[in-house]
PDB file of N, CA and C in Angstrom:
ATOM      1  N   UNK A   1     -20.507  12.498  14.890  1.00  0.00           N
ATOM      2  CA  UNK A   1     -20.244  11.882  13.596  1.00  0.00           C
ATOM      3  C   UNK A   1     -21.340  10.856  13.343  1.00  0.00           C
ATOM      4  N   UNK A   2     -21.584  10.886  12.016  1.00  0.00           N
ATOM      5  CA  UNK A   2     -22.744   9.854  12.023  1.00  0.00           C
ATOM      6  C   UNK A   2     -22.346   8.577  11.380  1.00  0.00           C
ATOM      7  N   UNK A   3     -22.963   7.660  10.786  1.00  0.00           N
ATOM      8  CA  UNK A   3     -22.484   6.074  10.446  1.00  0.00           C
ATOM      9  C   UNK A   3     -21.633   6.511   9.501  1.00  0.00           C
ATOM     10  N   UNK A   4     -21.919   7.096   8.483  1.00  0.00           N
ATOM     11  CA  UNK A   4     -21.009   7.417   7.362  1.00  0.00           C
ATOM     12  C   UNK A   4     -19.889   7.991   7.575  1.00  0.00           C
ATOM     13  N   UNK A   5     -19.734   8.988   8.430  1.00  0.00           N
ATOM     14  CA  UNK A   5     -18.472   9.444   8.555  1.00  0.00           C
ATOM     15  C   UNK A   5     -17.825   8.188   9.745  1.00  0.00           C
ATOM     16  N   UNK A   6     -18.330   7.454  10.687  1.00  0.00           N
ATOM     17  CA  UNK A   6     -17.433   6.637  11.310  1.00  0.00           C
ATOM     18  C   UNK A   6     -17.075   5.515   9.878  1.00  0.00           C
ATOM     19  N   UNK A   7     -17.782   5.027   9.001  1.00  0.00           N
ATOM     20  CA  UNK A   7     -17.330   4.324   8.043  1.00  0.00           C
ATOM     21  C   UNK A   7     -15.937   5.230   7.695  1.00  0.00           C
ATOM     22  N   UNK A   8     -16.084   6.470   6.912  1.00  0.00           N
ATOM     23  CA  UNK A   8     -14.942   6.576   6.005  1.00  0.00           C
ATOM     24  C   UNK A   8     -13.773   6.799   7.643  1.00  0.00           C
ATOM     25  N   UNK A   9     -13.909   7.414   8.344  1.00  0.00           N
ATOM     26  CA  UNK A   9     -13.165   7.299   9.283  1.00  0.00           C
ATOM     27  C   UNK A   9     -11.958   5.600   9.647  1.00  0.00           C
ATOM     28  N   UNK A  10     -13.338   4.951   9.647  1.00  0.00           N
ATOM     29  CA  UNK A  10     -12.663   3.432   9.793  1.00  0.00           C
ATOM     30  C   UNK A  10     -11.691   3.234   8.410  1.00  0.00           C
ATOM     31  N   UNK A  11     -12.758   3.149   7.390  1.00  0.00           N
ATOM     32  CA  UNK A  11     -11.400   3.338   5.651  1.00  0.00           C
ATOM     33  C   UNK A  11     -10.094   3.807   5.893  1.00  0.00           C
ATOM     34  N   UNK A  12     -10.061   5.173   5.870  1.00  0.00           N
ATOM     35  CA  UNK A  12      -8.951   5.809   5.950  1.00  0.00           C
ATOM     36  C   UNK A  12      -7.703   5.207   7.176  1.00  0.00           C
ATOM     37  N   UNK A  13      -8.085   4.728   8.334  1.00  0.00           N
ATOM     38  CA  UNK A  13      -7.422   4.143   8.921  1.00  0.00           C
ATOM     39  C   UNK A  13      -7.116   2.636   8.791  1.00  0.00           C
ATOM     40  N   UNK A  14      -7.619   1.973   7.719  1.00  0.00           N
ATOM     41  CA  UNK A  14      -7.178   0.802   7.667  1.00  0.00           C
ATOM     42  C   UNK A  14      -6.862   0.835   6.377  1.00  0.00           C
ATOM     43  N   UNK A  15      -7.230   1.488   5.234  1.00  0.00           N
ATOM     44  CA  UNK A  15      -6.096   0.888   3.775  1.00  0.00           C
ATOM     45  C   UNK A  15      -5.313   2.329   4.050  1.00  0.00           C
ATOM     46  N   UNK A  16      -5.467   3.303   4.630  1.00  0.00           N
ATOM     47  CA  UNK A  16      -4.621   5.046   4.190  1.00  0.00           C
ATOM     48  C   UNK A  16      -3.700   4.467   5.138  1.00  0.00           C
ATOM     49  N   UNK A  17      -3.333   4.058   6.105  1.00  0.00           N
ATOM     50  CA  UNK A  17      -2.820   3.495   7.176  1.00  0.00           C
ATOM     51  C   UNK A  17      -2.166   1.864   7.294  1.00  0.00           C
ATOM     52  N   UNK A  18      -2.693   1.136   7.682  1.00  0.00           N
ATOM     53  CA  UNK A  18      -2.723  -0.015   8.744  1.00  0.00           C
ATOM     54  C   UNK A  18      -1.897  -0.679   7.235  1.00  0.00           C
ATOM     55  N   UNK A  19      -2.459  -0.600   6.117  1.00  0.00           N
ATOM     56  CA  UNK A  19      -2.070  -1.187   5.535  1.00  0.00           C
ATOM     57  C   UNK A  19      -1.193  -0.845   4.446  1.00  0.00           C
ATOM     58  N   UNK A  20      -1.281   0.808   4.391  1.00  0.00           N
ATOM     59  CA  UNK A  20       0.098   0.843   3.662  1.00  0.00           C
ATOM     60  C   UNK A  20       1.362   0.894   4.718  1.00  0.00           C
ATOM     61  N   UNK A  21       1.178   0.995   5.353  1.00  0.00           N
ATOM     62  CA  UNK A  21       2.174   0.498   6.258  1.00  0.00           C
ATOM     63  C   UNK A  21       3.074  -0.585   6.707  1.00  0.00           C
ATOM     64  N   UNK A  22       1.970  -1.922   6.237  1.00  0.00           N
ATOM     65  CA  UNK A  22       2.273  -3.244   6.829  1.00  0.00           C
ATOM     66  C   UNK A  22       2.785  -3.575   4.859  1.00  0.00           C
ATOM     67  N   UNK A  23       2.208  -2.893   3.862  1.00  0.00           N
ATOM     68  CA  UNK A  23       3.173  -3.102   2.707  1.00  0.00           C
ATOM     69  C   UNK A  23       4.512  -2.882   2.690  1.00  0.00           C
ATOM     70  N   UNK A  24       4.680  -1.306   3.094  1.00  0.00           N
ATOM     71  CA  UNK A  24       5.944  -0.547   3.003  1.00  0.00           C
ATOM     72  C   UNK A  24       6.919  -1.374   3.517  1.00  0.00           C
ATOM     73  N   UNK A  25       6.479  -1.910   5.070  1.00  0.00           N
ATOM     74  CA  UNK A  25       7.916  -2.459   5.637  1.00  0.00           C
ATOM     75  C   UNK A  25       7.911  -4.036   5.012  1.00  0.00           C
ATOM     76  N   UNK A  26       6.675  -4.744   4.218  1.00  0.00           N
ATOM     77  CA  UNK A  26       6.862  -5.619   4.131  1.00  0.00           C
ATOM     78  C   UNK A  26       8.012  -5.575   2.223  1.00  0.00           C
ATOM     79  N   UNK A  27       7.695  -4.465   1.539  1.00  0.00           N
ATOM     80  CA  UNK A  27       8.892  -4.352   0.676  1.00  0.00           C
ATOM     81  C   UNK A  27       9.939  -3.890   1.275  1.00  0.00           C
ATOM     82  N   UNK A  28      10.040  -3.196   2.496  1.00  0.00           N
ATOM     83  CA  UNK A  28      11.260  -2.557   2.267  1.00  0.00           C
ATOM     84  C   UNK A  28      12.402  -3.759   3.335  1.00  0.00           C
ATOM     85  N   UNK A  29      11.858  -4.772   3.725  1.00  0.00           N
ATOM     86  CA  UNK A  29      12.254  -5.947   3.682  1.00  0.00           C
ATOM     87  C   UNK A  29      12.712  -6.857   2.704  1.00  0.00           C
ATOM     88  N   UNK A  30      13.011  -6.518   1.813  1.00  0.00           N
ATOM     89  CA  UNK A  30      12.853  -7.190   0.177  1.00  0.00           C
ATOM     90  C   UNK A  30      13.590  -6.416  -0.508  1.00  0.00           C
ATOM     91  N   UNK A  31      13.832  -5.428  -0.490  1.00  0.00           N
ATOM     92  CA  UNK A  31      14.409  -4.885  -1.594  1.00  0.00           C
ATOM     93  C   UNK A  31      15.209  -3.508  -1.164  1.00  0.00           C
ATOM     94  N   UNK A  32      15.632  -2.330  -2.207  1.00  0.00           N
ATOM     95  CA  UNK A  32      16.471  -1.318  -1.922  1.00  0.00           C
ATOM     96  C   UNK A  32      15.732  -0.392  -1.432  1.00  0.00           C
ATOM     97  N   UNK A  33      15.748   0.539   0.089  1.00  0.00           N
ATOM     98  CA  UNK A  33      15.331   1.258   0.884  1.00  0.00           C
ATOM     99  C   UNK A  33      15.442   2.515   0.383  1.00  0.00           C
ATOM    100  N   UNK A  34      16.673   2.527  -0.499  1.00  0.00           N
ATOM    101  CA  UNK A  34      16.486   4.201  -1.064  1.00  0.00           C
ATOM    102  C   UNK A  34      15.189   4.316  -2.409  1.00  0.00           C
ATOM    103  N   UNK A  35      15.272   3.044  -3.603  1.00  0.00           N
ATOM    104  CA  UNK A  35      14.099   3.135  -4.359  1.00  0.00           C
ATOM    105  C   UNK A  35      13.123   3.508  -3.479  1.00  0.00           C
ATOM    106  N   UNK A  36      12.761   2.584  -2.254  1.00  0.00           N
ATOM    107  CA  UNK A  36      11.378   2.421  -1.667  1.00  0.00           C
ATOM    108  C   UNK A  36      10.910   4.061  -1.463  1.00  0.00           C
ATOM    109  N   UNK A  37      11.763   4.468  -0.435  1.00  0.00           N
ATOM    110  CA  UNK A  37      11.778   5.574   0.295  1.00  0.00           C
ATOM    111  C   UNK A  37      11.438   6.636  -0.868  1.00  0.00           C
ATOM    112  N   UNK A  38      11.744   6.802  -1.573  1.00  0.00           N
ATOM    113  CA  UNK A  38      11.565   7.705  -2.502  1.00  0.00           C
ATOM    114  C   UNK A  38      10.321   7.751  -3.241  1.00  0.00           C
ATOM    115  N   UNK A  39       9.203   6.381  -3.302  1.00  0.00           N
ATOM    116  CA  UNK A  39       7.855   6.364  -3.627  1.00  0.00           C
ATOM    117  C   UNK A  39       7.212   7.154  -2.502  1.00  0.00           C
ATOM    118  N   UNK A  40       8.029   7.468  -1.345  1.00  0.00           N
ATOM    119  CA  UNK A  40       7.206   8.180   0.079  1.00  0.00           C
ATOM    120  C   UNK A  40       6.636   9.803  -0.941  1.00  0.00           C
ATOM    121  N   UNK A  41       7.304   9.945  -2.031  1.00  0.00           N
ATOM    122  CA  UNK A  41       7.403  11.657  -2.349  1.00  0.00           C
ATOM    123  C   UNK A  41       5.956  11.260  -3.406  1.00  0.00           C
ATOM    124  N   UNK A  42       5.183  10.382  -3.885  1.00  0.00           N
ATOM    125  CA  UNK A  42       4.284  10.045  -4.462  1.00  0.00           C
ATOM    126  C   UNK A  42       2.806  10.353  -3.647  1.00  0.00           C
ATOM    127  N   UNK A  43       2.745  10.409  -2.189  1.00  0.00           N
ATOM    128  CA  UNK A  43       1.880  10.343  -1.631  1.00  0.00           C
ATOM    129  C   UNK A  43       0.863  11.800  -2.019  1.00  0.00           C
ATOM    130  N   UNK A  44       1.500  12.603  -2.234  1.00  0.00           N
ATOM    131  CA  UNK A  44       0.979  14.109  -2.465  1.00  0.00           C
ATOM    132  C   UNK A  44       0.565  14.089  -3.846  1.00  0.00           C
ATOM    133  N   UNK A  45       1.304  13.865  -4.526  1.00  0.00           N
ATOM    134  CA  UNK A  45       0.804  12.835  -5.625  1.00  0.00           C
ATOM    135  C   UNK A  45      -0.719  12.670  -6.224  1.00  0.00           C
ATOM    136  N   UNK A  46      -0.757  11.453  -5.185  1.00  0.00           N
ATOM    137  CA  UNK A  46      -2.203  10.548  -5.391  1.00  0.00           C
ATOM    138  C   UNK A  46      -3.042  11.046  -4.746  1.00  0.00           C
ATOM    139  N   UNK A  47      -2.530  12.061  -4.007  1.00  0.00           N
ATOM    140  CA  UNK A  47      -3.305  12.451  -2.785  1.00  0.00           C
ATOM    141  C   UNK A  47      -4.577  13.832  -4.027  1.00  0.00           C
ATOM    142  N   UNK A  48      -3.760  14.312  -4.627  1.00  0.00           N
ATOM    143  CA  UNK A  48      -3.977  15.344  -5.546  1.00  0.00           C
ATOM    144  C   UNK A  48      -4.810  14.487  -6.670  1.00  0.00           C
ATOM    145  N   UNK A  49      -4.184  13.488  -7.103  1.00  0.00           N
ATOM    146  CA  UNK A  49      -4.953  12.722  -8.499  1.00  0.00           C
ATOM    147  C   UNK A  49      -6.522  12.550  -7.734  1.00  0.00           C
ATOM    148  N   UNK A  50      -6.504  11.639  -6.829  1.00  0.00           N
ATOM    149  CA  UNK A  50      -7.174  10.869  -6.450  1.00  0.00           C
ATOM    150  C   UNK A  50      -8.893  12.122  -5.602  1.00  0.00           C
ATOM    151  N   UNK A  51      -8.372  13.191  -5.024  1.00  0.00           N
ATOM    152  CA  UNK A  51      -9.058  14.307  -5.111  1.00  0.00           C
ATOM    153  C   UNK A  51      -9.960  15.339  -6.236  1.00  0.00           C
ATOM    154  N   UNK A  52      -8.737  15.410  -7.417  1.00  0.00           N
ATOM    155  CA  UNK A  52      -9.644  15.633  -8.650  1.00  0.00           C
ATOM    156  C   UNK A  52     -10.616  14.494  -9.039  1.00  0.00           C
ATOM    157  N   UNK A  53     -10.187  13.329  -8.954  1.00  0.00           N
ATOM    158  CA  UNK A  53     -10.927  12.298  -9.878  1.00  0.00           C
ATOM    159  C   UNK A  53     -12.618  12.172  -8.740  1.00  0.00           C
ATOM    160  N   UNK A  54     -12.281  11.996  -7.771  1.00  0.00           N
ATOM    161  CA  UNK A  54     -13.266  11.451  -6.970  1.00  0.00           C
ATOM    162  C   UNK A  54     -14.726  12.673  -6.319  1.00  0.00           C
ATOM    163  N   UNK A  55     -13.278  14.009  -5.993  1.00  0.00           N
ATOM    164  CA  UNK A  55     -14.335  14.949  -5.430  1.00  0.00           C
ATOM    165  C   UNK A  55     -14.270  16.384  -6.053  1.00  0.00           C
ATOM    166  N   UNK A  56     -13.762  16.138  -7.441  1.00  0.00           N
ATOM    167  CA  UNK A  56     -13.724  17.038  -8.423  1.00  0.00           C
ATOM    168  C   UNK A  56     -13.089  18.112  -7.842  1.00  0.00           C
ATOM    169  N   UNK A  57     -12.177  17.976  -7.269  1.00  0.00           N
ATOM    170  CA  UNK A  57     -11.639  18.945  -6.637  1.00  0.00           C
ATOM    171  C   UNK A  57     -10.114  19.804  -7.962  1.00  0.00           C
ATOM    172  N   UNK A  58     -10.320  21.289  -8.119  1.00  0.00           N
ATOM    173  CA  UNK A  58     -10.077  21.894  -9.423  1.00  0.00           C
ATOM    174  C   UNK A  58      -8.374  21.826  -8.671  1.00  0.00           C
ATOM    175  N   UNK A  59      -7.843  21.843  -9.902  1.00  0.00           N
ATOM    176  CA  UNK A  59      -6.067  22.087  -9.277  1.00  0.00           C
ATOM    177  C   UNK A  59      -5.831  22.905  -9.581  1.00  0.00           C
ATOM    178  N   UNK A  60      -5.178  23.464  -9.342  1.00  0.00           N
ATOM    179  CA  UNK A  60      -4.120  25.385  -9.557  1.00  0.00           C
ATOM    180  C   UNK A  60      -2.746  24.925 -10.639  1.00  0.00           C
ATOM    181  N   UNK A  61      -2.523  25.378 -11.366  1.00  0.00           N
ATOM    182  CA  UNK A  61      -1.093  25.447 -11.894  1.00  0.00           C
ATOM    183  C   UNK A  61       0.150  25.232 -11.358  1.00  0.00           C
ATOM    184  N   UNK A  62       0.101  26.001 -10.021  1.00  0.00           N
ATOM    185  CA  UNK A  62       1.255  25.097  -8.890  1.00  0.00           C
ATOM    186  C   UNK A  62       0.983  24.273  -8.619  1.00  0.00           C
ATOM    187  N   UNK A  63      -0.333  23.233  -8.096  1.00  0.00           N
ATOM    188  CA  UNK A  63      -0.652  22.149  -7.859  1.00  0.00           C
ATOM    189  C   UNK A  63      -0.252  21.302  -8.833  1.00  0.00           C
ATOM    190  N   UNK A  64      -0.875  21.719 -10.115  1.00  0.00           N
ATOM    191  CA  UNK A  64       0.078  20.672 -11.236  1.00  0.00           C
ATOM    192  C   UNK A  64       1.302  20.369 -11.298  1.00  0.00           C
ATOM    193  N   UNK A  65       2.362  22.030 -11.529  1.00  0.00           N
ATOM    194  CA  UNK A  65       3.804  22.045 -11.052  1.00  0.00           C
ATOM    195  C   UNK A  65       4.507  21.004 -10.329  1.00  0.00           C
ATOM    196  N   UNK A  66       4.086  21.191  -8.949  1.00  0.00           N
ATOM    197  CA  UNK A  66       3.801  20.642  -8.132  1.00  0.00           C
ATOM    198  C   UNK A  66       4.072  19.294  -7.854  1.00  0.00           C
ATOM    199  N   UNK A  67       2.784  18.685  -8.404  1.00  0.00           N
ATOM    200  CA  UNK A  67       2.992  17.228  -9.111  1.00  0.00           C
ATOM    201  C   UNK A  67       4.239  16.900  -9.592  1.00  0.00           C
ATOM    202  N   UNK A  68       4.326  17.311 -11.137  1.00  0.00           N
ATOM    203  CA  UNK A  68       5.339  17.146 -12.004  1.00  0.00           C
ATOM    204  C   UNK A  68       6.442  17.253 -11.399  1.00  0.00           C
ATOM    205  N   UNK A  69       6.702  17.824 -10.586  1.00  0.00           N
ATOM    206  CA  UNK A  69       8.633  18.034 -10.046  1.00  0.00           C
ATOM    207  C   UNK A  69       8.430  16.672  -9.201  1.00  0.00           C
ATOM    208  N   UNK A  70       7.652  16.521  -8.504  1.00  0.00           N
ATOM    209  CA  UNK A  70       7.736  15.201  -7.444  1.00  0.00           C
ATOM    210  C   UNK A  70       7.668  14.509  -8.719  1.00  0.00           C
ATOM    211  N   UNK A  71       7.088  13.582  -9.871  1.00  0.00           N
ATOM    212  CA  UNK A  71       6.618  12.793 -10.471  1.00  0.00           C
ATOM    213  C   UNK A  71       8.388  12.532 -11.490  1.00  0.00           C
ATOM    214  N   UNK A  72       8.634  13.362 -11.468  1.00  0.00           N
ATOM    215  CA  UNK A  72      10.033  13.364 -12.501  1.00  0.00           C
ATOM    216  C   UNK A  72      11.411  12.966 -11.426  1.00  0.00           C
ATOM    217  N   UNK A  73      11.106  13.719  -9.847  1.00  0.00           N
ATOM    218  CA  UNK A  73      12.253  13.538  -8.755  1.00  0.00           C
ATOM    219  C   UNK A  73      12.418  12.027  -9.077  1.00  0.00           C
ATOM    220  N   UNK A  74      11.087  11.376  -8.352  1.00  0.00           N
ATOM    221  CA  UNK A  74      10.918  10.183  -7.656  1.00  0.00           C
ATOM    222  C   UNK A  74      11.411   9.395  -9.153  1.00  0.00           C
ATOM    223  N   UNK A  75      11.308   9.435 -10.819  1.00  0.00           N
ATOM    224  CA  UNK A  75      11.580   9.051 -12.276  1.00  0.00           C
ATOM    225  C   UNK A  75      13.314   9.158 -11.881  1.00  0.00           C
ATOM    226  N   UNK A  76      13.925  10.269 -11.549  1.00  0.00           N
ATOM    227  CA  UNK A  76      15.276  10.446 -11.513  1.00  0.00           C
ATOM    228  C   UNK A  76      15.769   9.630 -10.862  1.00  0.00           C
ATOM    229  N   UNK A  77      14.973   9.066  -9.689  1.00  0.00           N
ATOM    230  CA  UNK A  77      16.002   8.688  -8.479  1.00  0.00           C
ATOM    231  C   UNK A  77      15.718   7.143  -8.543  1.00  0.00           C
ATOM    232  N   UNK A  78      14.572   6.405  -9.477  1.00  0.00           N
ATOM    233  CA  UNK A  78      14.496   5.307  -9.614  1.00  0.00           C
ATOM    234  C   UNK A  78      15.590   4.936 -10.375  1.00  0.00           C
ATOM    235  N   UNK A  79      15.502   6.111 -11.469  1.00  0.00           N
ATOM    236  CA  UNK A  79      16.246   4.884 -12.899  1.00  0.00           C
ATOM    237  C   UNK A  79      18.418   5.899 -12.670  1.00  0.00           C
ATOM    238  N   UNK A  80      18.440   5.835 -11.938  1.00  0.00           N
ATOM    239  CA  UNK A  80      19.925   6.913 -11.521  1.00  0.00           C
ATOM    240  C   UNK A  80      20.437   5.729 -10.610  1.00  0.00           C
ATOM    241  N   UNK A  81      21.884   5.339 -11.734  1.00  0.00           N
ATOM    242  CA  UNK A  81      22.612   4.668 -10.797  1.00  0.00           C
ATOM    243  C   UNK A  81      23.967   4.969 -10.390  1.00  0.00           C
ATOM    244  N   UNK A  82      24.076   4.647  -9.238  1.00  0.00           N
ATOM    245  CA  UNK A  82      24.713   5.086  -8.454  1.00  0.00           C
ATOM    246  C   UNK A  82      26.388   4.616  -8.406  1.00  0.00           C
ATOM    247  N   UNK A  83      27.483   5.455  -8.859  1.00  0.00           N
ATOM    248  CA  UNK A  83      28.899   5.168  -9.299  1.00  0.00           C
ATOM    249  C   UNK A  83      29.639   4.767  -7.853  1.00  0.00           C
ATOM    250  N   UNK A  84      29.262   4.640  -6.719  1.00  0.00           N
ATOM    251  CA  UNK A  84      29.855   4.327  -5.659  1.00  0.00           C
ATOM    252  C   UNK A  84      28.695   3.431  -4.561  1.00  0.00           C
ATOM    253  N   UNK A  85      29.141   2.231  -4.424  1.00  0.00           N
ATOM    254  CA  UNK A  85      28.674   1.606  -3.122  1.00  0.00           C
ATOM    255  C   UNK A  85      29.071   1.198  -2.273  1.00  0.00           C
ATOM    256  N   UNK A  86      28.875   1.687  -0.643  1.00  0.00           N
ATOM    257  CA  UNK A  86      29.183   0.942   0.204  1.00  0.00           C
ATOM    258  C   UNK A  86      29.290  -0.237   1.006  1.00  0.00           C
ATOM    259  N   UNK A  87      30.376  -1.111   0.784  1.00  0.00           N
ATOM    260  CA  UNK A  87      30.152  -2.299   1.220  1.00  0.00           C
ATOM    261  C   UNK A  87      30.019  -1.887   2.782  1.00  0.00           C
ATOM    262  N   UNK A  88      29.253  -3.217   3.519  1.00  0.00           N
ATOM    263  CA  UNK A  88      29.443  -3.016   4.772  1.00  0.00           C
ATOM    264  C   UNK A  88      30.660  -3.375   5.646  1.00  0.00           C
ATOM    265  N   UNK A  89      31.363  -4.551   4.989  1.00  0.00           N
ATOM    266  CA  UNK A  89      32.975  -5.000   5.532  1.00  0.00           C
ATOM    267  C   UNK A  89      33.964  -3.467   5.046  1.00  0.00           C
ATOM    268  N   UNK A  90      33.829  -2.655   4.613  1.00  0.00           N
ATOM    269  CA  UNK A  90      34.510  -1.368   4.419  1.00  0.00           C
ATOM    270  C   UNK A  90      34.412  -0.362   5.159  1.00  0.00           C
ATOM    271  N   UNK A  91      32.742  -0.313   5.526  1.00  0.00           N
ATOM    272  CA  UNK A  91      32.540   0.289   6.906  1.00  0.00           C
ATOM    273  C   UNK A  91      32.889   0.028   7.792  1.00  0.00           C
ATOM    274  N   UNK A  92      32.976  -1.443   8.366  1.00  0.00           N
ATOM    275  CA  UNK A  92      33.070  -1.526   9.870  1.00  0.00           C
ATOM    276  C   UNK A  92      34.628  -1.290   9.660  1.00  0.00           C
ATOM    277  N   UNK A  93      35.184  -1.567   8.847  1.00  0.00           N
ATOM    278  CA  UNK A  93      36.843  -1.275   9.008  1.00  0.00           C
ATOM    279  C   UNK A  93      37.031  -0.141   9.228  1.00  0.00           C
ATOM    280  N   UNK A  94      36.238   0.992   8.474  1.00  0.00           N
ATOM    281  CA  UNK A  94      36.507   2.193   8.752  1.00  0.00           C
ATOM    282  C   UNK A  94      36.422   3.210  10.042  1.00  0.00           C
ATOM    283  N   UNK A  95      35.339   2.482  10.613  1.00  0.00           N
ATOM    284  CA  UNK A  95      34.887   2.710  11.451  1.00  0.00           C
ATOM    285  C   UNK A  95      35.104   2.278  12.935  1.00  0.00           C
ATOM    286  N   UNK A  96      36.271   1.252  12.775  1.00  0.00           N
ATOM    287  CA  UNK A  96      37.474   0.766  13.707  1.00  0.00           C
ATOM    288  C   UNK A  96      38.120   1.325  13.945  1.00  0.00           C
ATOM    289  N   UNK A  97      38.520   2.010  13.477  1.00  0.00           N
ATOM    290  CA  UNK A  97      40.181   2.991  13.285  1.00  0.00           C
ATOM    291  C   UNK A  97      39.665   4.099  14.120  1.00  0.00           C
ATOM    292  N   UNK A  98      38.118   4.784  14.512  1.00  0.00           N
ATOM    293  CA  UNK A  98      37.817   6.129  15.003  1.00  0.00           C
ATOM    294  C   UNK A  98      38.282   5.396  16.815  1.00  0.00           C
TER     295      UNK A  98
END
């Protein structure tokens, strides 16, 4: 490998990595784990945007597809609220009785 590829090598392991990583748990410390978790279905995503834009890379019609069903899931499951929640004092009661 030569300088350039140990550069993007190093990139990819510190923002594709090190640091979405040290974001993720630092929101999902903060806030609701099912929203969070569900931006995980975005990665293919950007992964696809970010490929056309940069290395002109052509998309297929399923690739678009593709997109769009993840892009509308992850739309559903943000703004969808939910008619039942579990408290946790309901659980452990419940979960006494086994």
């Amino acid at each position: 490998i030569d300088f350039w590829g140990w550069c993007a090598l190093l990139y990819s392991t510190v923002f594709g990595s090190a640091i979405a990583y040290g974001l993720f748990f630092y929101f999902a410390s903060r806030g609701n784990l099912v929203n969070l978790s569900s931006l995980t279905f975005m990665t293919p995503v950007f992964a696809l945007f970010f490929g056309n834009l940069f290395l002109s890379e052509v998309l297929t019609p399923l690739q678009w597809s593709g997109a769009a069903i993840a892009l509308v899931s992850v739309w559903t499951i943000e703004n969808s609220s939910s008619s039942e929640s579990i408290e946790i004092d309901d659980f452990d009661r419940n979960t006494a009785d086994i």
